[in-house]
N, C-alpha and C. Protein backbone atom coordinates (compact mmCIF):
# COMPACT_ATOMS: atom_id res chain seq x y z
N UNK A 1 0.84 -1.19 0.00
CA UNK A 1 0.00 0.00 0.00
C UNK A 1 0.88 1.25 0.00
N UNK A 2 0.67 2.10 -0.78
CA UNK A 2 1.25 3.13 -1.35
C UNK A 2 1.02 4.38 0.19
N UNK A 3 2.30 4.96 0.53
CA UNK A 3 1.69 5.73 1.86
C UNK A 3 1.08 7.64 1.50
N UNK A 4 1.79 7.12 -0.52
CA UNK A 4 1.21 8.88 -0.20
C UNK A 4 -0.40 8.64 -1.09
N UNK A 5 -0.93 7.54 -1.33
CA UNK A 5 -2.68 7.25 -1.56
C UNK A 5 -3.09 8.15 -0.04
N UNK A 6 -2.34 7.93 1.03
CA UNK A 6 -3.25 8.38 2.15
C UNK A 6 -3.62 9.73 2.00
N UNK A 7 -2.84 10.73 1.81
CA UNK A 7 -2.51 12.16 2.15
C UNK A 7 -3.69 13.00 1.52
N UNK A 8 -4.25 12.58 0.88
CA UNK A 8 -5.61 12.95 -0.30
C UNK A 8 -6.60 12.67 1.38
N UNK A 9 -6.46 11.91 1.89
CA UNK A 9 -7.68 11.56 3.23
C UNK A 9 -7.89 12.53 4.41
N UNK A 10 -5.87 12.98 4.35
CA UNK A 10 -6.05 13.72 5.74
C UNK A 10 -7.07 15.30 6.37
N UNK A 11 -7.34 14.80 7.28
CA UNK A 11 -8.13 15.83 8.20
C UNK A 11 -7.18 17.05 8.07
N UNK A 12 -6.89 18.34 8.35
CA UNK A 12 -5.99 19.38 8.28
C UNK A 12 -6.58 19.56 9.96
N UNK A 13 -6.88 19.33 10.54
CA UNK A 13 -7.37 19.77 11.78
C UNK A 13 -7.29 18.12 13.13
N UNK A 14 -7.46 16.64 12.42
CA UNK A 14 -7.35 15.75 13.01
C UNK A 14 -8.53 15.54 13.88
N UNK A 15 -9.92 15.86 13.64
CA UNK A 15 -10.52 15.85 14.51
C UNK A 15 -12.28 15.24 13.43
N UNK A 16 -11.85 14.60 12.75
CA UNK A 16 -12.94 14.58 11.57
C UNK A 16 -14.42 13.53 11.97
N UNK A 17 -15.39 13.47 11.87
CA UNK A 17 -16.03 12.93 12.78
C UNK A 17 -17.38 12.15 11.50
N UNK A 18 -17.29 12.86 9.94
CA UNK A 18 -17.86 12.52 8.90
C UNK A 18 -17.41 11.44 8.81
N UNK A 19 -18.85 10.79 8.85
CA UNK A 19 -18.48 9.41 8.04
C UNK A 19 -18.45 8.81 6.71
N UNK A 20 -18.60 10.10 5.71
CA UNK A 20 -18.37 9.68 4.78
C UNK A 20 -16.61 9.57 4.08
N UNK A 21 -16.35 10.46 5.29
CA UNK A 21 -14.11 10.41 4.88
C UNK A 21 -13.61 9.14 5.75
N UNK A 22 -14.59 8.95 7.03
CA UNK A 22 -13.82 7.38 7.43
C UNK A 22 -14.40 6.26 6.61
N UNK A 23 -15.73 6.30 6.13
CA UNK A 23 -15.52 4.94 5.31
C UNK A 23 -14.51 5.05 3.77
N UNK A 24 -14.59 6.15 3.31
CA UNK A 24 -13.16 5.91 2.52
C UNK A 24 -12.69 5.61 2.49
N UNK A 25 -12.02 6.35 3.90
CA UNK A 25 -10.32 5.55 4.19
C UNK A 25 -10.50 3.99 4.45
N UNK A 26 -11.83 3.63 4.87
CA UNK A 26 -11.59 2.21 5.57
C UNK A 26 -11.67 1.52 4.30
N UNK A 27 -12.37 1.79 3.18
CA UNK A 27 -12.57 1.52 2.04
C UNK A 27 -11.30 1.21 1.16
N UNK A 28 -10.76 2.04 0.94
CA UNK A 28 -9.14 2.15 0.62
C UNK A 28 -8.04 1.13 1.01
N UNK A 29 -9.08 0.80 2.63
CA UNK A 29 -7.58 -0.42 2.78
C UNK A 29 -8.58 -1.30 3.18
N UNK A 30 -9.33 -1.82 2.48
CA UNK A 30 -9.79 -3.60 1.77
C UNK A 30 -11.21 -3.92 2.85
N UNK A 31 -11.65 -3.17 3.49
CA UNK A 31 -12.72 -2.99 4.59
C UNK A 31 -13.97 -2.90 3.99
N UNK A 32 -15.10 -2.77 4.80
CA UNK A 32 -16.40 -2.23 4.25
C UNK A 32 -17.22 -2.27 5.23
N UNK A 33 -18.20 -0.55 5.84
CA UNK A 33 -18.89 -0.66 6.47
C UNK A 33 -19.82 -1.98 6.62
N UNK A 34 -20.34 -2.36 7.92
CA UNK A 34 -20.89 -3.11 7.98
C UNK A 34 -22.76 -3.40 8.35
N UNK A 35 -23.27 -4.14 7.53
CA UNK A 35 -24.27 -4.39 7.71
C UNK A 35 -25.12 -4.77 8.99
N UNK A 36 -26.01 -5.06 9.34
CA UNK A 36 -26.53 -5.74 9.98
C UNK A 36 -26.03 -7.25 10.28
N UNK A 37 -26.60 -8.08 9.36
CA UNK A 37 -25.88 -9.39 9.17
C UNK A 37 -24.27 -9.28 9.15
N UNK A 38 -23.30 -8.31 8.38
CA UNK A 38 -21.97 -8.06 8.84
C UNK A 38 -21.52 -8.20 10.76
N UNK A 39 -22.71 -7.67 10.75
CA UNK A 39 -22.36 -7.29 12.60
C UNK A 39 -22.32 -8.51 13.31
N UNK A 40 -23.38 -9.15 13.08
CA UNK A 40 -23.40 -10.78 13.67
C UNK A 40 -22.37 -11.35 13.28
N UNK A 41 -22.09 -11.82 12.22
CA UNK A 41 -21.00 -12.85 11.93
C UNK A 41 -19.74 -11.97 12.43
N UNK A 42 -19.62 -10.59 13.05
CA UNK A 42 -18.22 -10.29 13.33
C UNK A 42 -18.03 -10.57 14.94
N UNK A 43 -19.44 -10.20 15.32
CA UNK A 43 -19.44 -10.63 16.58
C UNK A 43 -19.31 -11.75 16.73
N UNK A 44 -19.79 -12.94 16.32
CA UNK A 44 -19.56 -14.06 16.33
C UNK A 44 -17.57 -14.55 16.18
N UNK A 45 -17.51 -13.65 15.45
CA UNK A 45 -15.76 -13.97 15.38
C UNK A 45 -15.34 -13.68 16.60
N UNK A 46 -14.82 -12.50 16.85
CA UNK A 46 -15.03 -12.10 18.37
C UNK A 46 -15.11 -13.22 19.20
N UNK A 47 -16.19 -13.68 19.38
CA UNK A 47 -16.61 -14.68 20.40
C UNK A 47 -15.80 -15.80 20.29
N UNK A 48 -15.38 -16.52 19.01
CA UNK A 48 -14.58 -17.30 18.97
C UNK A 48 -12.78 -17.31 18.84
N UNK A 49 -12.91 -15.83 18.55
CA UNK A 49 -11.00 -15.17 18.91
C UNK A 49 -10.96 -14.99 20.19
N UNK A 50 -11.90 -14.27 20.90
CA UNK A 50 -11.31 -13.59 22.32
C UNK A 50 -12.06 -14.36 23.16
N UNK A 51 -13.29 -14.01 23.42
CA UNK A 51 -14.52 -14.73 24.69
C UNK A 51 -15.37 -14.03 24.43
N UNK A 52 -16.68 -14.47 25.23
CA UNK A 52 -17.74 -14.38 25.08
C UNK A 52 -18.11 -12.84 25.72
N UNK A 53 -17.29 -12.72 26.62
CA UNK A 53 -17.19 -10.94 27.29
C UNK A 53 -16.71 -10.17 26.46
N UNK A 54 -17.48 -10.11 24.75
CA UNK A 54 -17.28 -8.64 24.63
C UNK A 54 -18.78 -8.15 23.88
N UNK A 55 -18.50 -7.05 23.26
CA UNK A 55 -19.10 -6.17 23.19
C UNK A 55 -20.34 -6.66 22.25
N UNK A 56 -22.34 -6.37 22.40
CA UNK A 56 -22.88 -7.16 22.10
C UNK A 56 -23.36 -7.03 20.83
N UNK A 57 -24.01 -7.57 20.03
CA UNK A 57 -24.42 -7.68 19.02
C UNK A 57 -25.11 -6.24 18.87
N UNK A 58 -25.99 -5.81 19.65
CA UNK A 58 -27.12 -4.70 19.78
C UNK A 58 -26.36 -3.46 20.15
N UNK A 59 -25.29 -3.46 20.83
CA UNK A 59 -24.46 -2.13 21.13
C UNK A 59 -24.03 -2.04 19.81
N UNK A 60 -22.97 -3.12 18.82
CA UNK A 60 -22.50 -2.54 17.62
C UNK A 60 -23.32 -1.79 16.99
N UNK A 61 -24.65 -2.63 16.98
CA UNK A 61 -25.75 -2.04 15.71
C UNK A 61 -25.97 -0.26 16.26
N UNK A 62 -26.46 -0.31 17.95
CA UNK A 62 -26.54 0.92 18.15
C UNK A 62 -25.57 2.24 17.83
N UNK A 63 -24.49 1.82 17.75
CA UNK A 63 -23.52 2.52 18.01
C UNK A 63 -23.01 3.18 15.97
N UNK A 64 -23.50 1.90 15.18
CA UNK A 64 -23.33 1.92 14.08
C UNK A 64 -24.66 2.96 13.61
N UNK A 65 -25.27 2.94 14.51
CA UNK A 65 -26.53 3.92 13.73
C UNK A 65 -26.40 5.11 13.98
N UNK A 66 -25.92 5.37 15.12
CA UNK A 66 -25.51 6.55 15.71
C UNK A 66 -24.35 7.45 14.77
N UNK A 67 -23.43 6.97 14.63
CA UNK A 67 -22.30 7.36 13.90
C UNK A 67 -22.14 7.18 12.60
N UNK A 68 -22.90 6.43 11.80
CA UNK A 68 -22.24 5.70 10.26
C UNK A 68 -21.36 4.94 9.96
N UNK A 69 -20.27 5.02 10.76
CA UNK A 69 -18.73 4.92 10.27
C UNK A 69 -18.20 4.07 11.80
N UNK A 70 -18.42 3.06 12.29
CA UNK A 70 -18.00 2.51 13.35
C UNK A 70 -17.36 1.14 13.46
N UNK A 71 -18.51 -0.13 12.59
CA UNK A 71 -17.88 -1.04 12.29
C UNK A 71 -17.90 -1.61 10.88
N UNK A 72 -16.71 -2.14 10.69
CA UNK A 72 -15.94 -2.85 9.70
C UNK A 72 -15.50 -4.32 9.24
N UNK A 73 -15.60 -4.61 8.05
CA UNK A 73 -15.34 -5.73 8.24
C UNK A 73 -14.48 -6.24 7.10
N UNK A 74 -13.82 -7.52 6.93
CA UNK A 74 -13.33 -7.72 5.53
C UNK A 74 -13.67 -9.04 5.26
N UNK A 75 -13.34 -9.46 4.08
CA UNK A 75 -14.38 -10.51 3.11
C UNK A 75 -13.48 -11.00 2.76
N UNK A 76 -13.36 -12.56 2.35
CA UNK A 76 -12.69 -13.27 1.62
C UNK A 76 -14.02 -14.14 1.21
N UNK A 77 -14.37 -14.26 -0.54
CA UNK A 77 -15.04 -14.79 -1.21
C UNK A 77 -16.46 -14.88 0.37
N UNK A 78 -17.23 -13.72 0.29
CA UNK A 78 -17.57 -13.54 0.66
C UNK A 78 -17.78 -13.44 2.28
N UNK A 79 -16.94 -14.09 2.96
CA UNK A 79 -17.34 -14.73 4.23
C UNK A 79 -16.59 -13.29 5.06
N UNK A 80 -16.76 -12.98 5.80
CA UNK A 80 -16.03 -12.23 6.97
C UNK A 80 -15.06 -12.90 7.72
N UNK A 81 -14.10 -12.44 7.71
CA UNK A 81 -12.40 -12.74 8.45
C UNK A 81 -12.00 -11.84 8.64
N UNK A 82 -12.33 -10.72 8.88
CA UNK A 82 -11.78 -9.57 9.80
C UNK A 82 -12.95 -8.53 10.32
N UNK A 83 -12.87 -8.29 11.66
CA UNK A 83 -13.28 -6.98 12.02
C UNK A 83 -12.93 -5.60 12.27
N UNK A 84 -12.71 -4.57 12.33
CA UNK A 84 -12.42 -3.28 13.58
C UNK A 84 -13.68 -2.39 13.74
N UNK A 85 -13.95 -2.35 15.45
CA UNK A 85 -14.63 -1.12 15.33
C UNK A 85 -14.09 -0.57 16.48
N UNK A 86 -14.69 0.93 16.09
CA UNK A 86 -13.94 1.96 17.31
C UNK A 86 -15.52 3.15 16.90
N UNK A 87 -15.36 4.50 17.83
CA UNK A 87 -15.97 5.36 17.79
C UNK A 87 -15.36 6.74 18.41
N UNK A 88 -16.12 7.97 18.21
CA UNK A 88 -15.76 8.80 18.71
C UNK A 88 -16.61 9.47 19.59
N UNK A 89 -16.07 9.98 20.88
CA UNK A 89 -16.49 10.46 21.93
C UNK A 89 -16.94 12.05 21.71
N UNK A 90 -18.01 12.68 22.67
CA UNK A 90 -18.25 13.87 23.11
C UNK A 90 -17.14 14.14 24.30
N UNK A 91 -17.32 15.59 24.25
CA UNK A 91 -16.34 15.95 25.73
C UNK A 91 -16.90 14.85 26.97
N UNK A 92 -18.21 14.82 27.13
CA UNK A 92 -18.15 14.48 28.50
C UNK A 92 -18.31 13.12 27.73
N UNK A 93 -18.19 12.55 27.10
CA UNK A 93 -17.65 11.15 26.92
C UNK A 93 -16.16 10.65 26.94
N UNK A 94 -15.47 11.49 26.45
CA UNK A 94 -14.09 11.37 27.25
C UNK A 94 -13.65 11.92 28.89
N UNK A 95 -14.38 12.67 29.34
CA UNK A 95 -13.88 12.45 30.34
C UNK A 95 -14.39 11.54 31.34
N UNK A 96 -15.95 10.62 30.92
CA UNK A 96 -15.94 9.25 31.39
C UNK A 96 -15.15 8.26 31.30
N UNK A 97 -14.22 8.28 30.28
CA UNK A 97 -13.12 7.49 29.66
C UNK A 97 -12.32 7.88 30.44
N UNK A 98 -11.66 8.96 30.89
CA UNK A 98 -10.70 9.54 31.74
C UNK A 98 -10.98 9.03 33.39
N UNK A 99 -12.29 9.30 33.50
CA UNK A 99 -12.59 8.59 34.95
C UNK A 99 -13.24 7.40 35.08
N UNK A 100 -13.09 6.52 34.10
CA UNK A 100 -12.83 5.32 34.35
C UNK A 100 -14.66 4.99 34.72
N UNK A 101 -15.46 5.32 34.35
CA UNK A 101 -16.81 5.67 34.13
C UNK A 101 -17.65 5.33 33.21
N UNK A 102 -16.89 4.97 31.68
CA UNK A 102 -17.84 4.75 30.99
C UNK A 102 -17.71 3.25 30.64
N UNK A 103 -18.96 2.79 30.26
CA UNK A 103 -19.16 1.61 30.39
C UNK A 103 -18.76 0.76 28.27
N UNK A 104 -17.88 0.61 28.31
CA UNK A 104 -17.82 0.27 27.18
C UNK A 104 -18.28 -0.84 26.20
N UNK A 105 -19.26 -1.79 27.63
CA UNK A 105 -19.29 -3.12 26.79
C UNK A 105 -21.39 -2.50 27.01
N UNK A 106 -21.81 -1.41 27.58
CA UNK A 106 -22.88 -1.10 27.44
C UNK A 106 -22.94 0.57 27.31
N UNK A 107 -22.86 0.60 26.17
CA UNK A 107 -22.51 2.17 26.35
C UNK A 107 -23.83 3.12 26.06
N UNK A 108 -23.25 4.15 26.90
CA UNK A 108 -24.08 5.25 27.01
C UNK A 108 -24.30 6.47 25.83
N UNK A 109 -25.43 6.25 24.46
CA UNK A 109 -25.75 6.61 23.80
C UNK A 109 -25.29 8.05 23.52
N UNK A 110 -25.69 8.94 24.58
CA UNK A 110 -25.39 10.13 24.97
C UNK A 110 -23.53 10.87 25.04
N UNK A 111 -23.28 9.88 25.04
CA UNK A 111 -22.00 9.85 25.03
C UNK A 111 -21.07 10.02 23.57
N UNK A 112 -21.52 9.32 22.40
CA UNK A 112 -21.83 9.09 21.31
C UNK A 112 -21.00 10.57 20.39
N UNK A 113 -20.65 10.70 19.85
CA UNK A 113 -20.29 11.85 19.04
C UNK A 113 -21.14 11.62 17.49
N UNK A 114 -22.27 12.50 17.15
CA UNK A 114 -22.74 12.31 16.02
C UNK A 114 -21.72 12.88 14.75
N UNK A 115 -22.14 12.48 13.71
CA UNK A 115 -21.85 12.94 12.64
C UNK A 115 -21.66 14.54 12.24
N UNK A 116 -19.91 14.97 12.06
CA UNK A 116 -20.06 16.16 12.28
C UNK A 116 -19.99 17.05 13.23
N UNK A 117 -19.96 16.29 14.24
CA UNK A 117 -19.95 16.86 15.76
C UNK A 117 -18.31 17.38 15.71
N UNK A 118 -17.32 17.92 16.29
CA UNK A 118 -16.27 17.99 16.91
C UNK A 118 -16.00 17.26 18.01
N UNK A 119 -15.79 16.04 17.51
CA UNK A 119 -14.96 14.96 19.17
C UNK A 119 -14.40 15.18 19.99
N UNK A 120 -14.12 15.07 20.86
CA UNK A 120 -13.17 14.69 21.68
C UNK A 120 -11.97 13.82 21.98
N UNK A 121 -12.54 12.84 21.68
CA UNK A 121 -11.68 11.48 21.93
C UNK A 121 -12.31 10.15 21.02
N UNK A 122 -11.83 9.20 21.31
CA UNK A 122 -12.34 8.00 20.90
C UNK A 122 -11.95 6.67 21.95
N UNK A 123 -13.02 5.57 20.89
CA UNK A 123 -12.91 4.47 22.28
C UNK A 123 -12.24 3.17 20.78
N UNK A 124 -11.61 2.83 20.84
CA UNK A 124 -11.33 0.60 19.88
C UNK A 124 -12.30 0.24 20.61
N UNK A 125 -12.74 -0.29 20.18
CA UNK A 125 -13.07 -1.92 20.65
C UNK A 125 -12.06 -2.80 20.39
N UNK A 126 -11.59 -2.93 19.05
CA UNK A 126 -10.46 -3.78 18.64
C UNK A 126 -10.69 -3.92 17.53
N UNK A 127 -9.81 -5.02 16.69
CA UNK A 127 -9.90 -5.51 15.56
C UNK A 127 -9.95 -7.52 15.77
N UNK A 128 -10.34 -7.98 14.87
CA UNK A 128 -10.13 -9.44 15.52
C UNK A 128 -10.16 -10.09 13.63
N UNK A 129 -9.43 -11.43 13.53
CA UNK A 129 -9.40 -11.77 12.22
C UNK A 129 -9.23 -13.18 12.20
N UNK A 130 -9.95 -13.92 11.42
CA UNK A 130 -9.91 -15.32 11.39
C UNK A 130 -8.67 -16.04 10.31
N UNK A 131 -8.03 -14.91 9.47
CA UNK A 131 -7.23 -14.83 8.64
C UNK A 131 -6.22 -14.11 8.33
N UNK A 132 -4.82 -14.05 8.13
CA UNK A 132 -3.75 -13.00 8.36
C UNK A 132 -4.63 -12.12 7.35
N UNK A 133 -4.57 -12.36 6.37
CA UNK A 133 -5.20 -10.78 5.33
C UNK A 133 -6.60 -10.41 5.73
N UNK A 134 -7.51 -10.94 6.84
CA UNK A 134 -8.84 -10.41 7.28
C UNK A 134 -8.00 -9.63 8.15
N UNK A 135 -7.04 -10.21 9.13
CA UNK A 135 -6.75 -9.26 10.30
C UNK A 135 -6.05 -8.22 10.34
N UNK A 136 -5.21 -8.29 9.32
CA UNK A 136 -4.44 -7.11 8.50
C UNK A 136 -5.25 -6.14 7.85
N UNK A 137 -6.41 -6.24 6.88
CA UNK A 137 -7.07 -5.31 6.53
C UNK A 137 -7.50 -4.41 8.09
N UNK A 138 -8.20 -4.77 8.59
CA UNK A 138 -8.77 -4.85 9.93
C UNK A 138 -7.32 -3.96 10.88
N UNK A 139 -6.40 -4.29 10.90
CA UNK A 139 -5.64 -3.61 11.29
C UNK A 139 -5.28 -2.27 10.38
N UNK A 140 -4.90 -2.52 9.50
CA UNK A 140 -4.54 -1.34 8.73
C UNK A 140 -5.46 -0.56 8.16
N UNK A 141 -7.07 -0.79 8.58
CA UNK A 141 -7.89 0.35 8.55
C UNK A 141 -7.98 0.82 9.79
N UNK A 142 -7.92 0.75 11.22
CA UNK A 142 -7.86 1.36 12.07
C UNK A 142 -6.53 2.38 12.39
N UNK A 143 -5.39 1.68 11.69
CA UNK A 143 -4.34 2.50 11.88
C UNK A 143 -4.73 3.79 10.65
N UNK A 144 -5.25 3.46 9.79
CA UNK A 144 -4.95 4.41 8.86
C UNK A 144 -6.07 5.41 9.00
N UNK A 145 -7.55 5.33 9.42
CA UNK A 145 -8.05 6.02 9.77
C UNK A 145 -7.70 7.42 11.38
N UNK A 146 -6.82 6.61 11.98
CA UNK A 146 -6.88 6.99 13.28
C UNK A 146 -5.86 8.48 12.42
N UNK A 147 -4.83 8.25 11.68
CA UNK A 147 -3.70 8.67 11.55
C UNK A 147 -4.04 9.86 10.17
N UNK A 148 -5.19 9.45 9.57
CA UNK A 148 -5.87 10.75 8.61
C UNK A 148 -6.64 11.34 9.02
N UNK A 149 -7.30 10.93 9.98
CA UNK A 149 -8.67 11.53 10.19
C UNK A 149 -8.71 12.03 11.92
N UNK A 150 -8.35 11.28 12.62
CA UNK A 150 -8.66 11.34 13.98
C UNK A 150 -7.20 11.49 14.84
N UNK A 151 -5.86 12.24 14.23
CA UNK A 151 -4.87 11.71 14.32
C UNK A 151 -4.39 12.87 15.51
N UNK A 152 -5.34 13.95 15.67
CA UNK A 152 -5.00 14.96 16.81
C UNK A 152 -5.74 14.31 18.02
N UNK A 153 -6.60 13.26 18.32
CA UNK A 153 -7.38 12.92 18.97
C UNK A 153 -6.52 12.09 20.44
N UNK A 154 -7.10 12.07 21.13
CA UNK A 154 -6.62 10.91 22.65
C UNK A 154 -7.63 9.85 22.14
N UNK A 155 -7.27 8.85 22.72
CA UNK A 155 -8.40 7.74 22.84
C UNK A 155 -7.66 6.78 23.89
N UNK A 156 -8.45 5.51 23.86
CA UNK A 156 -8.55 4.39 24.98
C UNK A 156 -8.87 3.07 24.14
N UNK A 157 -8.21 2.24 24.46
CA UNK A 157 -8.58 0.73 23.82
C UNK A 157 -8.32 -0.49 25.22
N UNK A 158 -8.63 -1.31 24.80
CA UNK A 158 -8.37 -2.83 25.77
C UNK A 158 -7.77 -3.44 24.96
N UNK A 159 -6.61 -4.62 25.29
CA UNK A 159 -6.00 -5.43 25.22
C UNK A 159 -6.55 -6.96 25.22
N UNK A 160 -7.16 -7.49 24.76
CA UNK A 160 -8.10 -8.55 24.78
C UNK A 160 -7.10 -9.70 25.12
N UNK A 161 -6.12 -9.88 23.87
CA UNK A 161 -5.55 -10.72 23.94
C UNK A 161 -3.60 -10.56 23.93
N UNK A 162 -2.77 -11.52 23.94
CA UNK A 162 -1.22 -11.24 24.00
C UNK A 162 -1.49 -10.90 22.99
N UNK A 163 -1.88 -11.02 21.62
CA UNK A 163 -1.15 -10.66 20.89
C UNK A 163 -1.36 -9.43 20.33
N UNK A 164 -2.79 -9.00 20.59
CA UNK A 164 -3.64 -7.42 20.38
C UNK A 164 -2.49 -6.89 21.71
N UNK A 165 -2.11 -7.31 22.77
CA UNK A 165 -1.16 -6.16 23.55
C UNK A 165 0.18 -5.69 22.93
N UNK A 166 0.87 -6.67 22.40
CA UNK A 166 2.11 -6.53 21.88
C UNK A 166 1.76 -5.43 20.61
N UNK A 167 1.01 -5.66 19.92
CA UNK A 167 0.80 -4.59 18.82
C UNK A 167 0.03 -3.24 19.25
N UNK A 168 -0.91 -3.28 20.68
CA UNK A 168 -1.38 -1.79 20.90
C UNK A 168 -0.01 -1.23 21.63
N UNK A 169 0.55 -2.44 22.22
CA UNK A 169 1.62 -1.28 23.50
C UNK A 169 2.72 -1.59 22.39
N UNK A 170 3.33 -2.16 21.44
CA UNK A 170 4.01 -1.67 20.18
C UNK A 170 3.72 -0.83 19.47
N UNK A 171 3.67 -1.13 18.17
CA UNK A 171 3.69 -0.43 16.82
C UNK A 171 2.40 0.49 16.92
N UNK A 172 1.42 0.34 17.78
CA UNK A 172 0.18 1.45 17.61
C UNK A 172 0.57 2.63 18.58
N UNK A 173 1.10 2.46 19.44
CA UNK A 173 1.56 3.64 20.24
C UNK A 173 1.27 3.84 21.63
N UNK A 174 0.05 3.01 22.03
CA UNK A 174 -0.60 3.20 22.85
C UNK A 174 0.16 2.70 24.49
N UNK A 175 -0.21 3.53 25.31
CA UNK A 175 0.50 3.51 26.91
C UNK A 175 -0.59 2.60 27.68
N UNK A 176 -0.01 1.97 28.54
CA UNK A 176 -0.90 1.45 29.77
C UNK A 176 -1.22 2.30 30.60
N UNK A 177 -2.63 2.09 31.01
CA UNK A 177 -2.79 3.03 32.05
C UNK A 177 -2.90 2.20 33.49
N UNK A 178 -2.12 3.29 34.46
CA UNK A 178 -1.46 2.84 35.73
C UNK A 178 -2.64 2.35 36.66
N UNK A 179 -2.75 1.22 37.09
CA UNK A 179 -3.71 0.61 37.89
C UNK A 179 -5.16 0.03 37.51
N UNK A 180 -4.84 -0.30 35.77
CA UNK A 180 -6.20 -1.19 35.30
C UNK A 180 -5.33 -1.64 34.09
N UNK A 181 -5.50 -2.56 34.74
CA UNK A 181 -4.88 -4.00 33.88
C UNK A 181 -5.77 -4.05 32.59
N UNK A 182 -5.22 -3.97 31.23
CA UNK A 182 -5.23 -4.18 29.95
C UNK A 182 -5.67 -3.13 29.42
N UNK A 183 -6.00 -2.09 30.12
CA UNK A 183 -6.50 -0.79 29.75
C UNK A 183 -5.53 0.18 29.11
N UNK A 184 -5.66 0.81 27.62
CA UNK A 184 -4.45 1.71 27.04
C UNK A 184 -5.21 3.16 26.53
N UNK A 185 -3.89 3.98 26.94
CA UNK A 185 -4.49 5.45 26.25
C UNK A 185 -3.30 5.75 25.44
N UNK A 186 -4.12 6.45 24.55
CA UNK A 186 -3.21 7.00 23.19
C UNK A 186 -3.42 8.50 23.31
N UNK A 187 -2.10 9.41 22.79
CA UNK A 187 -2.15 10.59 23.31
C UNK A 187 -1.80 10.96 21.74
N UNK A 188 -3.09 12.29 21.20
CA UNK A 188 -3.29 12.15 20.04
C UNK A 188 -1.56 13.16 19.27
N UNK A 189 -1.43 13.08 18.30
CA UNK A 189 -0.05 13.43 17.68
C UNK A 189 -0.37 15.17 17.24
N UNK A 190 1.43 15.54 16.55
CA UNK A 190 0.73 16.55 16.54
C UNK A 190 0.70 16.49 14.96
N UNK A 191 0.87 15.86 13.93
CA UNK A 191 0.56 15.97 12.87
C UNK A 191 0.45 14.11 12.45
N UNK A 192 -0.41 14.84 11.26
CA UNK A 192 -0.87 12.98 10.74
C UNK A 192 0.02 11.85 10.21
N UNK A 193 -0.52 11.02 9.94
CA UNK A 193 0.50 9.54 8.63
C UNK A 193 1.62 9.34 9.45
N UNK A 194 1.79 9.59 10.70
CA UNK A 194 3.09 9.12 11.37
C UNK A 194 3.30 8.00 11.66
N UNK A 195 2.13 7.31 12.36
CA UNK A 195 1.99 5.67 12.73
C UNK A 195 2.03 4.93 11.30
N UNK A 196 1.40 5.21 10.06
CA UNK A 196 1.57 4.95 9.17
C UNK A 196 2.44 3.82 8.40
N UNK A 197 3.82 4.19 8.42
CA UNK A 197 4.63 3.83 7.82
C UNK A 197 4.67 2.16 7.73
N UNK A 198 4.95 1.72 9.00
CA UNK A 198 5.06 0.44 9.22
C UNK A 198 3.73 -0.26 8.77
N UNK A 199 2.40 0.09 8.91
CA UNK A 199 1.40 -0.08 8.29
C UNK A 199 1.17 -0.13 6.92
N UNK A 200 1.80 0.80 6.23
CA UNK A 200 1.40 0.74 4.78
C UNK A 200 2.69 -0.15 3.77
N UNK A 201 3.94 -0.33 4.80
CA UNK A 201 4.75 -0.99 4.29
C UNK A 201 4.26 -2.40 4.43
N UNK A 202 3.67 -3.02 5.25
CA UNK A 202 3.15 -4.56 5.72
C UNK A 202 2.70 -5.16 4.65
């Protein structure tokens, strides 16, 4: 993947909240908003990569209606083998995130950053893949969105598994936060396509 295709995407401000520039970008690197039926079978992956403790079928959908642009998925001859979803926060939705307050596996609607709004922050859920090129798309649309579009932003993710830790507390950037185990914050940059590189070279 070519790293200057990205530069046509970037936000000039890092704070972009349209979902018609994140499904682009997610578009661009082998993804595709997801359906209804998309949502099940990703959740269902999920369930069989990580455990049954995550996030539910009815929060994605909610959360996908709310925003446009939340979850993702990728296809091999039709079937789904990769997910990512993430979202973006209101002020006082990040600073529930900050105080350790908001409930991520039932989240609080209100919290929600609509379309267009000016964010705050954002939340991963993760990415999960039944296939190196499902989980790679899946990865390299979250990196590449975060880094055109949302790349002035803070956010927060979980660590599900070893090997989602080694790559959030590696190559994605992200810090542990002190006294909650698997919990990471990312402290947004001051200019875009930086995380990039290693991503678009893969």
């Amino acid at each position: 993947m070519d790293l200057s295709g990205f530069t046509r995407f970037v936000d000039p401000e890092g704070r972009c909240s349209d979902p018609r520039m994140i499904n682009a970008v997610a578009a661009y690197c082998g993804v595709a908003l997801a359906g209804p039926e998309d949502i099940a079978h990703a959740r269902a992956l999920c369930v069989a990569r990580i455990s049954e403790n995550v996030v539910s079928e009815a929060t994605l959908q909610l959360v996908q209606n709310i925003t446009g642009a939340s979850v993702f998925v990728a296809r091999e001859d039709g079937v789904v083998t990769g997910m990512t979803a993430f979202f973006l926060v209101r002020p006082e939705g990040m600073r529930a995130l900050d105080e350790r307050r908001f409930d991520t596996l039932n989240v609080n609607p209100d919290y929600i950053c609509r379309p267009r709004e000016t964010p705050a922050g954002g939340y991963a859920w993760g990415f999960v893949g039944s296939t190196d090129k499902g989980a790679g798309r899946a990865v390299k649309a979250s990196i590449a969105v975060r880094e055109t579009l949302f790349w002035a932003l803070p956010g927060y993710t979980r660590a599900a598994t070893d090997d989602g830790a080694r790559l959030i507390f590696g190559s994605l950037g992200f810090k542990p936060v002190e006294g909650v185990p698997q919990l990471a914050r990312y402290d947004g940059r001051d200019q875009p396509l930086i995380g990039l590189t290693g991503a678009a070279a893969s």
